[in-house]
N, C-alpha and C. Protein backbone atom coordinates (compact mmCIF):
# COMPACT_ATOMS: atom_id res chain seq x y z
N UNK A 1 31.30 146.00 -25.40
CA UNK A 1 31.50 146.19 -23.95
C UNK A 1 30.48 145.34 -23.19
N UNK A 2 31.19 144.62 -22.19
CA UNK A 2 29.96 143.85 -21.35
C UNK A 2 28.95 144.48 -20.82
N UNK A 3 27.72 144.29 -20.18
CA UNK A 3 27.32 144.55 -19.24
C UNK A 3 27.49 145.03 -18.05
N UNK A 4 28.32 144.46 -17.30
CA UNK A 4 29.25 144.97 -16.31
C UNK A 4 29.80 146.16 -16.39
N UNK A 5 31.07 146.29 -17.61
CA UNK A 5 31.69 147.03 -17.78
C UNK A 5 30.98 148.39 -17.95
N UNK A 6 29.75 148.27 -18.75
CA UNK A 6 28.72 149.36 -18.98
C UNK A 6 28.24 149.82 -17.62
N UNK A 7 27.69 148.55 -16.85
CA UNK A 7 26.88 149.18 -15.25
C UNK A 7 27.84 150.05 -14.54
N UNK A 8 29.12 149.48 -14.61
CA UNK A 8 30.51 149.56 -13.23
C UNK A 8 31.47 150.11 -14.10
N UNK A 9 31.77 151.09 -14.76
CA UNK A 9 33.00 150.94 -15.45
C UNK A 9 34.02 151.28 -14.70
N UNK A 10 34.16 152.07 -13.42
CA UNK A 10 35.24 152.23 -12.37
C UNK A 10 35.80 150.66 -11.93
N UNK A 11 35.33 149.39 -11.82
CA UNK A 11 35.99 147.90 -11.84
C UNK A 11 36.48 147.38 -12.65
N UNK A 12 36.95 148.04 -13.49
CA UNK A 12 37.71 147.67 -14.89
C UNK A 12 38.99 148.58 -14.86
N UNK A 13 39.29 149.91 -13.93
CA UNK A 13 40.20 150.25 -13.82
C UNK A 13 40.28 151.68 -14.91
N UNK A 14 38.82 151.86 -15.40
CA UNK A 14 38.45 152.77 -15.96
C UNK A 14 38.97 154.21 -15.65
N UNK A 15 38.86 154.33 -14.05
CA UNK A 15 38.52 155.93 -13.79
C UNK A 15 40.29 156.53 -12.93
N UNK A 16 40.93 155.18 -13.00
CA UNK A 16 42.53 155.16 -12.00
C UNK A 16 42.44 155.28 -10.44
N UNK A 17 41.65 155.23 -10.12
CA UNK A 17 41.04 154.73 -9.28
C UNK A 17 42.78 154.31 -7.91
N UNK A 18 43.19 155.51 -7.03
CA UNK A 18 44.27 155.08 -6.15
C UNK A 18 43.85 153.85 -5.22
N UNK A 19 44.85 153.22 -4.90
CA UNK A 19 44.66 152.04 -3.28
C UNK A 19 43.66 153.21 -2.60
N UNK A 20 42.50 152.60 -2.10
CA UNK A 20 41.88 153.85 -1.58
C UNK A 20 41.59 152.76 0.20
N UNK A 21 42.05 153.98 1.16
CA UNK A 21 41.81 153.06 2.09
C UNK A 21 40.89 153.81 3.29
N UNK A 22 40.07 152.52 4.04
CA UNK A 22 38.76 153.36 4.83
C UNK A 22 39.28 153.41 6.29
N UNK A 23 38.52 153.98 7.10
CA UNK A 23 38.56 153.94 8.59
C UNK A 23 37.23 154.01 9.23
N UNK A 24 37.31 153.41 10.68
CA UNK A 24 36.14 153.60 11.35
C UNK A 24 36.31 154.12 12.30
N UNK A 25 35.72 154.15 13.74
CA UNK A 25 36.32 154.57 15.21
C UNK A 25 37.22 153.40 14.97
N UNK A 26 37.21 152.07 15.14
CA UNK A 26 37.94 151.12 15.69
C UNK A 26 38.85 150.38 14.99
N UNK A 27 38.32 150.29 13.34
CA UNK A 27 38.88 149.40 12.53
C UNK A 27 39.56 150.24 11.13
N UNK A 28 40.62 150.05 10.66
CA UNK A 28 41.44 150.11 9.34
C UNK A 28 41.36 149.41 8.00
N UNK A 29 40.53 149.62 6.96
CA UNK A 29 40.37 148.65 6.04
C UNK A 29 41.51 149.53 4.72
N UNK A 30 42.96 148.49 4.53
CA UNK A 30 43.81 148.49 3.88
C UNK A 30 44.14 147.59 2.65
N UNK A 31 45.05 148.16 2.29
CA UNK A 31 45.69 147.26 1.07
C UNK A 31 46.65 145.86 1.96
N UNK A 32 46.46 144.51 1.61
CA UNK A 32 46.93 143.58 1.88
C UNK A 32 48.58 143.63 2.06
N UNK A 33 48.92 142.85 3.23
CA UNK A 33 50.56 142.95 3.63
C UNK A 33 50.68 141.47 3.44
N UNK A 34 52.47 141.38 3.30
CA UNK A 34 52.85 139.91 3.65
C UNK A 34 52.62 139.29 5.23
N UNK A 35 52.43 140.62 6.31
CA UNK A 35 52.59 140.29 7.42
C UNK A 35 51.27 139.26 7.71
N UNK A 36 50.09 139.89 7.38
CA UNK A 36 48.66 139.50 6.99
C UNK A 36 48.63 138.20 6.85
N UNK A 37 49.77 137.29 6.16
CA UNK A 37 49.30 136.02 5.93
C UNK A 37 48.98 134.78 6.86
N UNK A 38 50.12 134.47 7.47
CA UNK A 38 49.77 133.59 8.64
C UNK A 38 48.71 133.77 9.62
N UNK A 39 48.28 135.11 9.85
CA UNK A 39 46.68 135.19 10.59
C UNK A 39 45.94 134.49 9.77
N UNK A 40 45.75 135.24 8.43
CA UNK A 40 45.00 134.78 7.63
C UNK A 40 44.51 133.17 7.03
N UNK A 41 45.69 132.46 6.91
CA UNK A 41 45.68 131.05 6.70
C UNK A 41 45.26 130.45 8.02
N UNK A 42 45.55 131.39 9.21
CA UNK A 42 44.70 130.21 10.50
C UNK A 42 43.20 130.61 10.66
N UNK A 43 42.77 131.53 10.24
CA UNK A 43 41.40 131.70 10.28
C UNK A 43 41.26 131.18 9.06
N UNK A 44 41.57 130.82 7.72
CA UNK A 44 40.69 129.60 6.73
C UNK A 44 40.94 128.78 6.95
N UNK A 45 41.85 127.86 8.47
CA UNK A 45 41.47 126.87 8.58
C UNK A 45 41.14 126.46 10.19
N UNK A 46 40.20 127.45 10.35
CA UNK A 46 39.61 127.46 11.58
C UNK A 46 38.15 127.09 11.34
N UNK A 47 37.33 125.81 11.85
CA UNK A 47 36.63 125.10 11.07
C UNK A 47 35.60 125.82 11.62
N UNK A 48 35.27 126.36 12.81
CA UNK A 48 34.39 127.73 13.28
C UNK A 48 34.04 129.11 12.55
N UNK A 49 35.15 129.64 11.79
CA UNK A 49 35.04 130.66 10.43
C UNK A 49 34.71 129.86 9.51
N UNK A 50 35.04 129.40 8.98
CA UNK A 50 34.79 128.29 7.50
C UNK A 50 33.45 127.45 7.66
N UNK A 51 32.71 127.65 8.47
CA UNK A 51 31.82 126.32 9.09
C UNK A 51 30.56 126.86 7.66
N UNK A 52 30.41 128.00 7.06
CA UNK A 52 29.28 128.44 6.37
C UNK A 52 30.38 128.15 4.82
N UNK A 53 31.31 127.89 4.74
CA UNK A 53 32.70 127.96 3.11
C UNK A 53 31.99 126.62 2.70
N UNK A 54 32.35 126.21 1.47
CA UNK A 54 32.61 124.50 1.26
C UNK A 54 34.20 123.70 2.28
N UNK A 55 35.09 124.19 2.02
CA UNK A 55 35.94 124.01 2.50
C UNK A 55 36.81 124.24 2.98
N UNK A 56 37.95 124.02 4.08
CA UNK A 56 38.66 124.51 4.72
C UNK A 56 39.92 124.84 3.79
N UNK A 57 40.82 126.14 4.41
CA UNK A 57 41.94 126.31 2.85
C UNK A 57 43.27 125.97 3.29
N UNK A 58 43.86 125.15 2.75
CA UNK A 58 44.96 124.83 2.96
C UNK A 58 45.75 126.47 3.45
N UNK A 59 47.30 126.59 4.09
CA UNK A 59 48.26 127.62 3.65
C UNK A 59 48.67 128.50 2.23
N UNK A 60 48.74 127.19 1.26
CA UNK A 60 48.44 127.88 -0.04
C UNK A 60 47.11 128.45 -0.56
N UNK A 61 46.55 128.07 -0.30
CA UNK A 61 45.29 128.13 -1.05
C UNK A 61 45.22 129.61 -0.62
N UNK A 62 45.30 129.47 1.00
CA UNK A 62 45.15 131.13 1.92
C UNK A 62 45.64 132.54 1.20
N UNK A 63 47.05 131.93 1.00
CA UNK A 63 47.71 132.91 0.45
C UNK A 63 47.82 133.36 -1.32
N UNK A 64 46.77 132.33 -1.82
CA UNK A 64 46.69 132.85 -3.16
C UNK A 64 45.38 133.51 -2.99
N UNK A 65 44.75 133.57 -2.19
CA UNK A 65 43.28 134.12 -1.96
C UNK A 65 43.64 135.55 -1.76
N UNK A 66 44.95 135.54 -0.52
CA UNK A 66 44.96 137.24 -0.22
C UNK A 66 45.78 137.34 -1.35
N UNK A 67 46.00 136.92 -1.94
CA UNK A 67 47.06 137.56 -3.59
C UNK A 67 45.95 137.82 -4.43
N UNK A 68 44.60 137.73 -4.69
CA UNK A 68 44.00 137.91 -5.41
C UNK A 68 43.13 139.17 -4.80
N UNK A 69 43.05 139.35 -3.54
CA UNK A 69 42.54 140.46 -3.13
C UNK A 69 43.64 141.80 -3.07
N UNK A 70 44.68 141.42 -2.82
CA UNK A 70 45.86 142.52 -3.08
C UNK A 70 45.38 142.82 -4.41
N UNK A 71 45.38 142.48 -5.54
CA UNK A 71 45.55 142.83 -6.82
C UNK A 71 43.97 142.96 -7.00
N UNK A 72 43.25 142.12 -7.13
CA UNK A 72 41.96 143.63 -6.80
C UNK A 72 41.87 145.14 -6.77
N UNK A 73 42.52 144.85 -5.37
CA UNK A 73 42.49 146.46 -4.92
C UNK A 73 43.93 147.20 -6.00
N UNK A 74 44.74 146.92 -6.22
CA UNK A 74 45.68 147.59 -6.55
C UNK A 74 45.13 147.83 -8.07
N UNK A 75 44.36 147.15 -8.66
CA UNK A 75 43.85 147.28 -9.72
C UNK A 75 42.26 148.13 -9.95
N UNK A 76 41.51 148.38 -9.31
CA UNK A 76 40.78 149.40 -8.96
C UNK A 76 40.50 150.02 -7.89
N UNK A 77 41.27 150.24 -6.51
CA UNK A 77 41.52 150.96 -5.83
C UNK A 77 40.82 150.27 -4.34
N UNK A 78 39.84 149.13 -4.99
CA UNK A 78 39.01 149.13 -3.68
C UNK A 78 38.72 147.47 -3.74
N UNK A 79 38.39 147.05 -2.90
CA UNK A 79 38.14 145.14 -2.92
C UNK A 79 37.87 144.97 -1.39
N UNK A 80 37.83 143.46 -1.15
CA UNK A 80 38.02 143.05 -0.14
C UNK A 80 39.43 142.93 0.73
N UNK A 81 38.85 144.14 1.57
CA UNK A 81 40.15 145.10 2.09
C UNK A 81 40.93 144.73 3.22
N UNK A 82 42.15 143.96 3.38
CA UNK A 82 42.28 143.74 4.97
C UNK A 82 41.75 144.84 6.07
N UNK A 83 41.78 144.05 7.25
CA UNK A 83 40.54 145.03 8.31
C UNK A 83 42.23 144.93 9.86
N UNK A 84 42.17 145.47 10.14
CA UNK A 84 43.41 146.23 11.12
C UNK A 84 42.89 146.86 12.29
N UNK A 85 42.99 146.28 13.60
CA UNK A 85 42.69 147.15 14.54
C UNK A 85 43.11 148.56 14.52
N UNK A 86 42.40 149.37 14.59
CA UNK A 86 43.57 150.66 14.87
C UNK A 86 44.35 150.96 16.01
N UNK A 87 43.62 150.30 17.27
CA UNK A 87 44.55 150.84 18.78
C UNK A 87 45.96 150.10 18.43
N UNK A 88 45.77 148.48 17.54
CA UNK A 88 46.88 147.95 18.28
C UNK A 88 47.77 147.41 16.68
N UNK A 89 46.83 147.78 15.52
CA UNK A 89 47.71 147.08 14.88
C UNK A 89 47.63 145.86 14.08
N UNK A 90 46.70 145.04 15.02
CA UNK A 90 46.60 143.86 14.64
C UNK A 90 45.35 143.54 13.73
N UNK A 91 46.26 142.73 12.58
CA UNK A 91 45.28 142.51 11.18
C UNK A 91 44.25 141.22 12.07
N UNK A 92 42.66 141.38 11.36
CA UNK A 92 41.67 141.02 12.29
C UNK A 92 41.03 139.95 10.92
N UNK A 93 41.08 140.39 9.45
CA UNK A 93 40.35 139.53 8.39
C UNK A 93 40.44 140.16 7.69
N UNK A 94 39.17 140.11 6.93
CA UNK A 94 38.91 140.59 5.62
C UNK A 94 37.41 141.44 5.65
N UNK A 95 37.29 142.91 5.26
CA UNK A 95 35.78 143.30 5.18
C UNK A 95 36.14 144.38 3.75
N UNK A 96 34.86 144.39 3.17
CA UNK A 96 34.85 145.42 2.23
C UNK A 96 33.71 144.58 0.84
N UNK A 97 34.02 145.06 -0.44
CA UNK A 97 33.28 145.05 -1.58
C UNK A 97 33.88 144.36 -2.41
N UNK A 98 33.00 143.54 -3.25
CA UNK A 98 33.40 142.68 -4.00
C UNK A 98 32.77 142.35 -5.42
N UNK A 99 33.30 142.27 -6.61
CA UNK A 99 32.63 141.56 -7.45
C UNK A 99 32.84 140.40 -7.55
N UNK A 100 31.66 139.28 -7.17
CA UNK A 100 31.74 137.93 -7.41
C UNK A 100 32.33 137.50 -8.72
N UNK A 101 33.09 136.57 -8.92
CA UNK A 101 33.17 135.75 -10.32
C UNK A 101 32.81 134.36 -10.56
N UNK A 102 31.38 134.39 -9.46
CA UNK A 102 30.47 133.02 -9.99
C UNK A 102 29.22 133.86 -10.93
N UNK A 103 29.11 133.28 -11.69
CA UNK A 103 27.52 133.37 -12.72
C UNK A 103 26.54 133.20 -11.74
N UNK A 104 26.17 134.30 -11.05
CA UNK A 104 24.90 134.61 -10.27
C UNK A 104 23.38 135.01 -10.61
N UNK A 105 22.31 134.24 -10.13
CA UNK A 105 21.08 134.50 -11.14
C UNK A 105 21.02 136.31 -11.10
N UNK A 106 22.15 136.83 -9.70
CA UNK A 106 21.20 138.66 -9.98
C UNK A 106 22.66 139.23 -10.37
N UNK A 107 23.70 138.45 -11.05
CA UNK A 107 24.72 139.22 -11.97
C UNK A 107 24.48 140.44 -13.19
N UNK A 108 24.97 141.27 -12.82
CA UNK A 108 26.18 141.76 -12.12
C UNK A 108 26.06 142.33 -10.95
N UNK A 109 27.01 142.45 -10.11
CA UNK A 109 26.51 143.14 -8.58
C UNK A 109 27.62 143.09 -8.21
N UNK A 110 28.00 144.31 -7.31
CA UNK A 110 28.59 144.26 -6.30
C UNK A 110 28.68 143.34 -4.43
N UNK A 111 28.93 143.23 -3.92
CA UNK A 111 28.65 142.34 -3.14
C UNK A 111 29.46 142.88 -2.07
N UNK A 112 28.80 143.15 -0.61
CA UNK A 112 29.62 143.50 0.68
C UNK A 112 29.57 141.89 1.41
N UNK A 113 31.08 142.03 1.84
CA UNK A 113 31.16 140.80 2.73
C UNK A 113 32.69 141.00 4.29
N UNK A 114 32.82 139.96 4.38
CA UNK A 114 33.62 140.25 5.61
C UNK A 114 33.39 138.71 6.07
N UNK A 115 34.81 138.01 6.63
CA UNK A 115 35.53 137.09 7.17
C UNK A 115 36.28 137.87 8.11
N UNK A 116 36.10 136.93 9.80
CA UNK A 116 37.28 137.45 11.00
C UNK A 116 37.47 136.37 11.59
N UNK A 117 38.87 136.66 12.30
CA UNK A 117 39.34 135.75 12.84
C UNK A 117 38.51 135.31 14.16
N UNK A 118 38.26 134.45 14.66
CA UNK A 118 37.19 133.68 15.72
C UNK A 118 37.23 135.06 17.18
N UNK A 119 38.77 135.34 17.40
CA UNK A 119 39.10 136.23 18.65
C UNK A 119 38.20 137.78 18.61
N UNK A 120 37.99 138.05 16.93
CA UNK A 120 37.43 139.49 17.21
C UNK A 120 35.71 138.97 16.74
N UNK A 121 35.12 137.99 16.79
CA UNK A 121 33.80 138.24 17.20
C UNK A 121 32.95 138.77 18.21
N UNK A 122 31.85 138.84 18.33
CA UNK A 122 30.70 139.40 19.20
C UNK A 122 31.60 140.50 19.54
N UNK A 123 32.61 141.23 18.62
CA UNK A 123 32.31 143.43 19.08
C UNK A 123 32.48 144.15 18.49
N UNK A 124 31.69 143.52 17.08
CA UNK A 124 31.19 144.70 16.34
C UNK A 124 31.51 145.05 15.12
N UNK A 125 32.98 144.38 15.52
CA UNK A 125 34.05 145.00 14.15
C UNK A 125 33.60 145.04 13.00
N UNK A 126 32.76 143.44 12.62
CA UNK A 126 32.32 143.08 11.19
C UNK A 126 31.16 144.65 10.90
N UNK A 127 29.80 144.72 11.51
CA UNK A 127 29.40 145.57 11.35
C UNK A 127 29.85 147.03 11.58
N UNK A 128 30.66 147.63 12.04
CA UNK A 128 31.16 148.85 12.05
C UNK A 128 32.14 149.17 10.82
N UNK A 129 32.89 148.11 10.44
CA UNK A 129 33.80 148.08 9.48
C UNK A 129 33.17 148.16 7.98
N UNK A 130 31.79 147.22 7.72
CA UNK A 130 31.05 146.98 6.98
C UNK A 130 29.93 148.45 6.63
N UNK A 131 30.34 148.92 7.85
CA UNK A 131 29.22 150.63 7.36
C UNK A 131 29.78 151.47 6.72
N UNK A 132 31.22 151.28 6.75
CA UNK A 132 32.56 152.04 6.07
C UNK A 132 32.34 151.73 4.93
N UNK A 133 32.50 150.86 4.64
CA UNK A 133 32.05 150.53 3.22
C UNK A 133 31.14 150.72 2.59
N UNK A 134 30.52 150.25 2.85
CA UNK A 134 28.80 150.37 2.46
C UNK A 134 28.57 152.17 2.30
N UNK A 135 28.50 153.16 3.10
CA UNK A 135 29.20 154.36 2.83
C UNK A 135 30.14 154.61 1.44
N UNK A 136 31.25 154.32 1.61
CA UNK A 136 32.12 154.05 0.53
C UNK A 136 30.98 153.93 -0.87
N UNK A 137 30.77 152.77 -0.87
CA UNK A 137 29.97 152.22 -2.38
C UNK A 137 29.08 153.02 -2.97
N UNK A 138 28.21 153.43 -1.76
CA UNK A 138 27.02 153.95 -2.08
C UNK A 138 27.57 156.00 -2.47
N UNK A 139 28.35 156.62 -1.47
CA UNK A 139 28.44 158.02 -1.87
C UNK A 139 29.52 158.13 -2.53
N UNK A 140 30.57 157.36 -2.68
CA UNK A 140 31.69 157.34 -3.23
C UNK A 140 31.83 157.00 -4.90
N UNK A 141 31.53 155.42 -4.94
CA UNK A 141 31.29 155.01 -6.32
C UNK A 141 29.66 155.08 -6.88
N UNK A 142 29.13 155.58 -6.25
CA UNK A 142 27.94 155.88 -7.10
C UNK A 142 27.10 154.38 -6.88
N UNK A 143 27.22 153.33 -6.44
CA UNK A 143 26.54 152.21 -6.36
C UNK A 143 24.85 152.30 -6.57
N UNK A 144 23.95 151.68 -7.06
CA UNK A 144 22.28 151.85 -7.19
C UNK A 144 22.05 150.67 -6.23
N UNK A 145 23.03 149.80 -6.12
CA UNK A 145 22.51 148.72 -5.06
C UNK A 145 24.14 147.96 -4.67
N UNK A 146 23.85 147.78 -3.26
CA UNK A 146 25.34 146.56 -2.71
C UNK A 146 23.67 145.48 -2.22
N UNK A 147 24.51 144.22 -2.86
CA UNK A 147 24.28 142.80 -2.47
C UNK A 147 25.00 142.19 -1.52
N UNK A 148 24.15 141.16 -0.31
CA UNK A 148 25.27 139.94 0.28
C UNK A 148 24.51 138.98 0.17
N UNK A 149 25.55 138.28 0.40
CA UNK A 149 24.67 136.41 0.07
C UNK A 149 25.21 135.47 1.71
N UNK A 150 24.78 134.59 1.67
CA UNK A 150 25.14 133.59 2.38
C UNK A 150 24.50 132.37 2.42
N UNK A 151 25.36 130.96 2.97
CA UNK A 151 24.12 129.71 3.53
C UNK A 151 23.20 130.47 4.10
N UNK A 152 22.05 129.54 4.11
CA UNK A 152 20.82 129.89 4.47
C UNK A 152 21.26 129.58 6.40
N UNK A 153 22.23 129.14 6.25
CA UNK A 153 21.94 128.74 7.82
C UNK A 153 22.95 130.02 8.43
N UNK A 154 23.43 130.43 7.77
CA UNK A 154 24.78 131.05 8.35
C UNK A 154 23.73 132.33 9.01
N UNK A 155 23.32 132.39 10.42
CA UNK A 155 22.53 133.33 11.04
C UNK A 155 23.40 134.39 11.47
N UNK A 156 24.61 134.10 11.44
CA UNK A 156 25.41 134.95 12.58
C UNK A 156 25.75 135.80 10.92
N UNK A 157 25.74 135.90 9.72
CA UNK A 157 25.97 136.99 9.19
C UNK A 157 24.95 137.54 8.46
N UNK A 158 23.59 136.72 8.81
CA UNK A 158 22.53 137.36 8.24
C UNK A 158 22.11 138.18 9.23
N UNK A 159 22.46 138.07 10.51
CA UNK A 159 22.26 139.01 11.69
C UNK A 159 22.53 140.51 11.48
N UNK A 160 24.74 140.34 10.44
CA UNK A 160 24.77 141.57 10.47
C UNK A 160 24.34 142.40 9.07
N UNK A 161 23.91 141.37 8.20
CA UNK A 161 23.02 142.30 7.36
C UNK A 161 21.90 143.09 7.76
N UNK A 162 21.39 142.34 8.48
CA UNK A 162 20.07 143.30 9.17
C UNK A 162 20.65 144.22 9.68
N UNK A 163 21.63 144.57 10.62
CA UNK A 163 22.11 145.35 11.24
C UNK A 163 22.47 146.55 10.25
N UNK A 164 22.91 146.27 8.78
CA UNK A 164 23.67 147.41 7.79
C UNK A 164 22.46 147.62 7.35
N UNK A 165 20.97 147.53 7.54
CA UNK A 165 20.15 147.97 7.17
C UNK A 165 19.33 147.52 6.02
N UNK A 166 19.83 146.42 5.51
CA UNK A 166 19.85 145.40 4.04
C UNK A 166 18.28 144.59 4.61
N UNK A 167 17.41 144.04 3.21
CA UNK A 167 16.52 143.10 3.67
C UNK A 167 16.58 142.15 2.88
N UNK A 168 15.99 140.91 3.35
CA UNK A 168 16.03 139.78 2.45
C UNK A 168 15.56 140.27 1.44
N UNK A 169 15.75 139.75 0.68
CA UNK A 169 15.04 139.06 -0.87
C UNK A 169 14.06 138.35 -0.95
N UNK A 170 14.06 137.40 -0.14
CA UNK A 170 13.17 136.13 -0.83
C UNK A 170 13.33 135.33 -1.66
N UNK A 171 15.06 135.78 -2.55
CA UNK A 171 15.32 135.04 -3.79
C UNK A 171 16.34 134.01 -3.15
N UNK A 172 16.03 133.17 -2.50
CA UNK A 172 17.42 131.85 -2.07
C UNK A 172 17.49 131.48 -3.49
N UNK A 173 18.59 131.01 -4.02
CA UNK A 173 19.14 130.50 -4.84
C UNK A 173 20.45 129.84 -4.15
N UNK A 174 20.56 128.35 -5.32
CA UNK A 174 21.63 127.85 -5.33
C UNK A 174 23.38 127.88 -5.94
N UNK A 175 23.99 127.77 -4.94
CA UNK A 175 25.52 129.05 -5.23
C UNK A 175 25.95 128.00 -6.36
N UNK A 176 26.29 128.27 -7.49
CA UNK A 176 26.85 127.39 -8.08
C UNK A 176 28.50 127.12 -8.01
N UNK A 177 29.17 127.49 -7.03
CA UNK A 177 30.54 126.73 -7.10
C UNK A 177 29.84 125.50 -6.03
N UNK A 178 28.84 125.39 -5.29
CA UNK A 178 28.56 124.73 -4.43
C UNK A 178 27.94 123.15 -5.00
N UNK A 179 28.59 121.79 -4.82
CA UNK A 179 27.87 121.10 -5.10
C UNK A 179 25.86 120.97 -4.46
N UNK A 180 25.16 120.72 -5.62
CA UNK A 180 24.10 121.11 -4.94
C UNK A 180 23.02 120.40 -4.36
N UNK A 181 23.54 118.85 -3.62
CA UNK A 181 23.18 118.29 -2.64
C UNK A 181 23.60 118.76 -1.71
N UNK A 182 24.65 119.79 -1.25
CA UNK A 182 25.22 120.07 0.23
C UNK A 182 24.36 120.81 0.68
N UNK A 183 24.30 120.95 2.27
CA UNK A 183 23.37 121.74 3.05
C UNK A 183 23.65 123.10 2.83
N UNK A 184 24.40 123.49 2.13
CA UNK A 184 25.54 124.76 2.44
C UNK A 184 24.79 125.34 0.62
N UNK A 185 24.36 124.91 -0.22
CA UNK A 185 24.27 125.08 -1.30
C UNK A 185 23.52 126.33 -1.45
N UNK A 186 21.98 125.80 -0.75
CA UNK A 186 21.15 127.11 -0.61
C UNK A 186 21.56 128.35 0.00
N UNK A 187 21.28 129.44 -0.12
CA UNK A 187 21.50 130.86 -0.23
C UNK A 187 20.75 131.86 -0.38
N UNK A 188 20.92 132.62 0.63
CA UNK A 188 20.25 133.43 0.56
C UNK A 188 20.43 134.91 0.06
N UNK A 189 19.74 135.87 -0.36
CA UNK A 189 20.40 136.84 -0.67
C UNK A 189 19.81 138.49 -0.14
N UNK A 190 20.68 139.31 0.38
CA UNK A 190 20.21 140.22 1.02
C UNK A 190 20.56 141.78 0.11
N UNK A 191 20.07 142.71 0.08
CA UNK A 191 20.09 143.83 -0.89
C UNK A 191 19.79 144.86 -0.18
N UNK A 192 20.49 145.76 -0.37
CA UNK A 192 20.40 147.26 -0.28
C UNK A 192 19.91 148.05 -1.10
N UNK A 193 19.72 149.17 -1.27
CA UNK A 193 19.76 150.01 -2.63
C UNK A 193 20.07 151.51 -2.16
N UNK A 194 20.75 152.40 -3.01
CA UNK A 194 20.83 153.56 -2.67
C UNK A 194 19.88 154.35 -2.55
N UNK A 195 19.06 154.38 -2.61
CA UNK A 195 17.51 155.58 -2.38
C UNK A 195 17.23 155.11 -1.09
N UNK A 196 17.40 153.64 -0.55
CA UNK A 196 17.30 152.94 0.88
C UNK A 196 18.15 153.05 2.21
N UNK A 197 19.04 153.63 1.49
CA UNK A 197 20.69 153.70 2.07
C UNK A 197 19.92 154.63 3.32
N UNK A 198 20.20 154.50 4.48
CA UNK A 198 20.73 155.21 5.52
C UNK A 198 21.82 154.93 6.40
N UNK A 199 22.78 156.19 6.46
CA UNK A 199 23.93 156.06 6.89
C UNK A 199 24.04 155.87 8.63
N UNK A 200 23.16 156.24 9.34
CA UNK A 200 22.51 156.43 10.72
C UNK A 200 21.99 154.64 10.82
N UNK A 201 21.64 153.89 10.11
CA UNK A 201 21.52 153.02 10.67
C UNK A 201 22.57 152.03 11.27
């Protein structure tokens, strides 16, 4: 048995684990729709969201991305979850938990993240949606620590790590899908831990 499988065995599909889906006051984090896609493919190639990615994603590319997060979740109950206004309906991105599948120097880990479309920035969503989770990981699956990463430059989501209560590291490391002359390579990495966890923040 891997490592992983030993730390996490509920991400292997261990425990049957239903589509499990969150709420906030404002936001819906669900299992992926077909409707979902065309938002989705214009925010990966909205060069303002993508500006911290290597690259912008074609239509296909978009839609094999949310095919891999559908089946995620349908396969242990929980992933990077589409995010849904609740007043109106309207699918907004992507927020929730993740296991990376790059060879990371602090593998294995879970990882909180979140992508939105340019229209629902500056109110909140990412961080309100992101406490749902983070909640989730920590009282739900038992988590000892959620990780996030990003470019070192990307301020606007190291902002909302601070905000979920997370502190640097100090460990920047280089992302290895990233070629590693790009500005984008370095990384930073931010950590939680459950004994740290407060839900009030």
């Amino acid at each position: 048995m891997s490592s992983l499988k030993r730390q996490y065995p509920f991400m292997f599909g261990d425990t049957d684990l239903p589509t499990i889906e969150l709420s906030s006051a404002r936001v819906k984090l669900r299992q992926w729709q077909t409707s979902d896609l065309p938002v989705f493919a214009a925010l990966n190639r909205d060069p303002e969201v993508m500006a911290y990615c290597p690259d912008l994603l074609s239509p296909t590319a978009s839609d094999q991305l949310a095919s891999r997060l559908q089946a995620d979740i349908a396969k242990r109950g929980w992933g990077f979850w589409a995010a849904e206004l609740k007043a109106t309906g309207e699918f907004i991105g992507f927020v929730g938990l993740n296991t990376p599948s790059a060879d990371l120097p602090f593998s294995p880990c879970v990882e909180i993240g979140w992508r939105l479309a340019r229209p629902y920035w500056r109110s909140g969503y990412a961080t309100e949606a992101a406490k749902t989770a983070l909640e989730f990981g920590f009282n739900a699956l038992g988590l000892p620590e959620i990780v996030a990463f990003t470019s070192q430059q990307n301020f606007r989501s190291r902002a909302v790590m601070l905000r979920l209560g997370m502190h640097n590291t100090e460990q920047n490391f280089l992302h290895p899908h990233i070629a590693p002359d790009s500005p984008l390579a370095e990384h930073v990495l931010f950590s939680l831990r459950a004994e740290n966890y407060n839900p009030a923040t």
